[in-house]
C-alpha atoms as a PDB file:
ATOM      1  CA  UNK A   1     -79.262-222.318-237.482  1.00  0.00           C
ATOM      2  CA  UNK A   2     -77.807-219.474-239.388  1.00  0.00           C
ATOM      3  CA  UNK A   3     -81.279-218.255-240.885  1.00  0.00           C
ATOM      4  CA  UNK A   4     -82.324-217.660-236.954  1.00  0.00           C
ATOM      5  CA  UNK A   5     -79.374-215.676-236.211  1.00  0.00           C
ATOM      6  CA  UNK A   6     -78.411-213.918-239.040  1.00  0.00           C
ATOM      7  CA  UNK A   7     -78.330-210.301-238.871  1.00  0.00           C
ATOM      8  CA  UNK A   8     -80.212-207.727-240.798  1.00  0.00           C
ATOM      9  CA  UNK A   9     -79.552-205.786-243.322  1.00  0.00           C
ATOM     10  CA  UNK A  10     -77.589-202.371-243.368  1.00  0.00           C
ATOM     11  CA  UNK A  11     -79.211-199.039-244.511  1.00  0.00           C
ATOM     12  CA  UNK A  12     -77.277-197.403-247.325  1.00  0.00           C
ATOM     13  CA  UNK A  13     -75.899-194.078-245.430  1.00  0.00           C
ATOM     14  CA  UNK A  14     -76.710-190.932-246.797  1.00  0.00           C
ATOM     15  CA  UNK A  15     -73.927-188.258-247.763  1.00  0.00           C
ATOM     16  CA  UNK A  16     -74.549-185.330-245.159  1.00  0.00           C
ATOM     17  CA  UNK A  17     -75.807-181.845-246.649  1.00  0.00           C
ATOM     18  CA  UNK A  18     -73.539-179.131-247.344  1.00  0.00           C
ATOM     19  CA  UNK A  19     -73.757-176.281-244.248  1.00  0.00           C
ATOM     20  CA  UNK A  20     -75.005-173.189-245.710  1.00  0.00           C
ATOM     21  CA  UNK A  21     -72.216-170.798-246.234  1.00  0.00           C
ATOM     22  CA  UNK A  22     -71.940-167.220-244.883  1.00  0.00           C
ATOM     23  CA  UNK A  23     -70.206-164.296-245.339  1.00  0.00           C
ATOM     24  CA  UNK A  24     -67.089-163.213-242.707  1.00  0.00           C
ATOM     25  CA  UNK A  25     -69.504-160.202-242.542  1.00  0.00           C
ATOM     26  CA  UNK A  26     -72.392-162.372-241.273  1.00  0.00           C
ATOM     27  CA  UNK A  27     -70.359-164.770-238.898  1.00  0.00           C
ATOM     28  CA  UNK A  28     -68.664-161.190-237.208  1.00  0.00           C
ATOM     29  CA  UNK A  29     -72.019-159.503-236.940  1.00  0.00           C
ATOM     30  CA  UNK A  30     -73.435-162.421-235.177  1.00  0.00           C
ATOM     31  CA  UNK A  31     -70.547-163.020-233.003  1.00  0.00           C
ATOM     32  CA  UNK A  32     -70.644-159.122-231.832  1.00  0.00           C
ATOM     33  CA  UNK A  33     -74.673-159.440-231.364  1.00  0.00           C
ATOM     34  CA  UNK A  34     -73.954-162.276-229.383  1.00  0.00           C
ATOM     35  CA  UNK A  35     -71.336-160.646-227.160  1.00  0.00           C
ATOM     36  CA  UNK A  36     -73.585-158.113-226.775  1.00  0.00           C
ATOM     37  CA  UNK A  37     -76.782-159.810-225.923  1.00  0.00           C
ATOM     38  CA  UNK A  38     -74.734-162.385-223.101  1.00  0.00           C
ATOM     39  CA  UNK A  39     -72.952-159.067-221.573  1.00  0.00           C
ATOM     40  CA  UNK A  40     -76.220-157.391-221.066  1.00  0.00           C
ATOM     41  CA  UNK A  41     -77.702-160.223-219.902  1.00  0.00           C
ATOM     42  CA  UNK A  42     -75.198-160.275-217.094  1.00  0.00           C
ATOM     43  CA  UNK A  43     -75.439-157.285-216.027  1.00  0.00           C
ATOM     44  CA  UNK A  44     -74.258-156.881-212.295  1.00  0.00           C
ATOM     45  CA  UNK A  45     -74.081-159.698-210.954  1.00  0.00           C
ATOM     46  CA  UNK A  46     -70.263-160.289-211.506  1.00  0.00           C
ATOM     47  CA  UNK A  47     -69.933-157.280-208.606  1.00  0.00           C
ATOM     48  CA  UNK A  48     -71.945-159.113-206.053  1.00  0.00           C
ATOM     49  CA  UNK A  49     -69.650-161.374-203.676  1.00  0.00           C
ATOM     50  CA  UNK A  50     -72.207-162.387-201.185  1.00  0.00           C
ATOM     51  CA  UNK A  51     -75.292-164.506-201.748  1.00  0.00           C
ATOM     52  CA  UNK A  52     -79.523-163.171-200.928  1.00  0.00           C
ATOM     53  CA  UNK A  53     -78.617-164.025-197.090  1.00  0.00           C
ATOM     54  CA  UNK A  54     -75.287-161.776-197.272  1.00  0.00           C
ATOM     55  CA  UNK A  55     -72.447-162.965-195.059  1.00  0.00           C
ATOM     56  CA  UNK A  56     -72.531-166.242-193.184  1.00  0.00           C
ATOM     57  CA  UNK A  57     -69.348-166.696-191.419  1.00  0.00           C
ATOM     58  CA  UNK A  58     -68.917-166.476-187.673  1.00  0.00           C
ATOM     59  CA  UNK A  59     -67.265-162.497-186.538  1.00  0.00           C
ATOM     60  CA  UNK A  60     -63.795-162.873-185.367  1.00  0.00           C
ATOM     61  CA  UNK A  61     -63.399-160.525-182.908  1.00  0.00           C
ATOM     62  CA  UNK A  62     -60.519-160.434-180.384  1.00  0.00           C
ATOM     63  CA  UNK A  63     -59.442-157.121-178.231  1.00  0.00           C
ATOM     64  CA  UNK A  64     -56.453-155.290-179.371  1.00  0.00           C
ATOM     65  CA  UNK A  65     -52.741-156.373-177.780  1.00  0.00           C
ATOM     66  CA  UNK A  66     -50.052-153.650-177.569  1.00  0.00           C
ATOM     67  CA  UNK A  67     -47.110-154.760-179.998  1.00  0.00           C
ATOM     68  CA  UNK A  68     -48.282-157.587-181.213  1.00  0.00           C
ATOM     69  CA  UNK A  69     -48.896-159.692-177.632  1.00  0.00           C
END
């Protein structure tokens, strides 16, 4: 019975490659090309508070009270 259920054999792992190294230069040059790219990219559309069909909600509109009645 063992011999039907036995279970297979492992693969021997292999030892992960070394990441290429880089200079601080490299990494900050990146990083600030990257900054730069995702803020252009934005652009304007951080300023706009209303969606293609602008305003949706129902006008409130009540006549003016004297004092506050």
């Amino acid at each position: 019975m063992a011999a039907i259920f036995s279970s297979p054999d492992t693969p021997q792992i292999q030892p992960l490659p070394t990441p290429p190294s880089r200079s601080d230069a490299d990494v900050q040059a990146a990083a600030l090309e990257t900054r730069k790219r995702r803020a252009m990219a934005q652009g304007r559309s951080s300023t706009i508070k209303t969606s293609g069909q602008g305003v949706t909600d129902e006008v409130q509109t009540a006549p003016k009270t004297l004092m506050g009645e």
